[in-house]
Protein backbone atom coordinates (compact mmCIF):
# COMPACT_ATOMS: atom_id res chain seq x y z
CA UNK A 1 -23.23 18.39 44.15
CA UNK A 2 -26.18 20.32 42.98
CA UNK A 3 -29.48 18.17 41.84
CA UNK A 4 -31.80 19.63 38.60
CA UNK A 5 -35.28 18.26 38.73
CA UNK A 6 -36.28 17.00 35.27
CA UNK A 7 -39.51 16.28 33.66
CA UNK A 8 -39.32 12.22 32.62
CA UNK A 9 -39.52 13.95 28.54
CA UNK A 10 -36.84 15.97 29.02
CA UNK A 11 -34.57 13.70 30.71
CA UNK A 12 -35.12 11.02 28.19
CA UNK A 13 -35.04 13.41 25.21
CA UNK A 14 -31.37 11.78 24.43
CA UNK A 15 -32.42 8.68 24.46
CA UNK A 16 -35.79 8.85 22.74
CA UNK A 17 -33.85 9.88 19.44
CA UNK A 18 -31.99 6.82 19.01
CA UNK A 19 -32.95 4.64 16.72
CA UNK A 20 -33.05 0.73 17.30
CA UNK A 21 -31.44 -1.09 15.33
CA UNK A 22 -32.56 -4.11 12.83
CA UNK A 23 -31.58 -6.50 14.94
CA UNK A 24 -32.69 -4.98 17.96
CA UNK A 25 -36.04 -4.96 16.67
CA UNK A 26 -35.97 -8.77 15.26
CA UNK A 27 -34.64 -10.12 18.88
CA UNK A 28 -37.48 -8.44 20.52
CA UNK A 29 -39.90 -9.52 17.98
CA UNK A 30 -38.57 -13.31 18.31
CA UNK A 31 -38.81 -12.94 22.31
CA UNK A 32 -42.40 -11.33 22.21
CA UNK A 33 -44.05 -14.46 19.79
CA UNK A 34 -42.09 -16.32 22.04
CA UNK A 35 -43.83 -15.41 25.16
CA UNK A 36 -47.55 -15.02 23.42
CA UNK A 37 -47.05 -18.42 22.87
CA UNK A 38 -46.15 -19.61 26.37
CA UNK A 39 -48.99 -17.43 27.20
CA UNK A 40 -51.40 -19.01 24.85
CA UNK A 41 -49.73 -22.33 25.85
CA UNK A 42 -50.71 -21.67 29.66
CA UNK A 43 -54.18 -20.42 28.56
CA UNK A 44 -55.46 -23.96 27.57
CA UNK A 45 -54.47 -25.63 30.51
CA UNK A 46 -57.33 -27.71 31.21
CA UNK A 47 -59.65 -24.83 33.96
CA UNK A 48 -59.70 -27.89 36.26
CA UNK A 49 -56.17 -29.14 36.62
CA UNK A 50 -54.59 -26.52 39.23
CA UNK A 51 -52.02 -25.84 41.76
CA UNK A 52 -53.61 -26.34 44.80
CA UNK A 53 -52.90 -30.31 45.59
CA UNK A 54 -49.29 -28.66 45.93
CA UNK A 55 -50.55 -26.62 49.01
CA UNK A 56 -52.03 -29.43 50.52
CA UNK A 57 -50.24 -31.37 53.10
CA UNK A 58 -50.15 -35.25 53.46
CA UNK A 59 -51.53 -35.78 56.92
């Protein structure tokens, strides 16, 4: 088994001319708006409330 170095363009030169389809793109779009939102959601958490009364022990 021989091995052929390839620059990353030229080994994904196949792949880089096919084109998405429709609903390809509309499931990523969903997903992305989806996680902007948790984002945003996370975000406005209140700066005070945090995780570190679960790293705490009870003595």
């Amino acid at each position: 088994m021989k091995l052929v170095t390839q620059t990353p363009k030229k080994a994904l030169k196949a792949f880089l001319k096919q084109k998405p389809l429709r609903s390809e793109i509309d499931v990523f779009k969903t997903n992305l708006i989806a996680l902007l939102d948790k984002i945003s959601v996370i975000e406005k958490r209140p700066k005070d409330e945090s995780e570190e009364h679960f790293k705490k022990r009870p003595a």
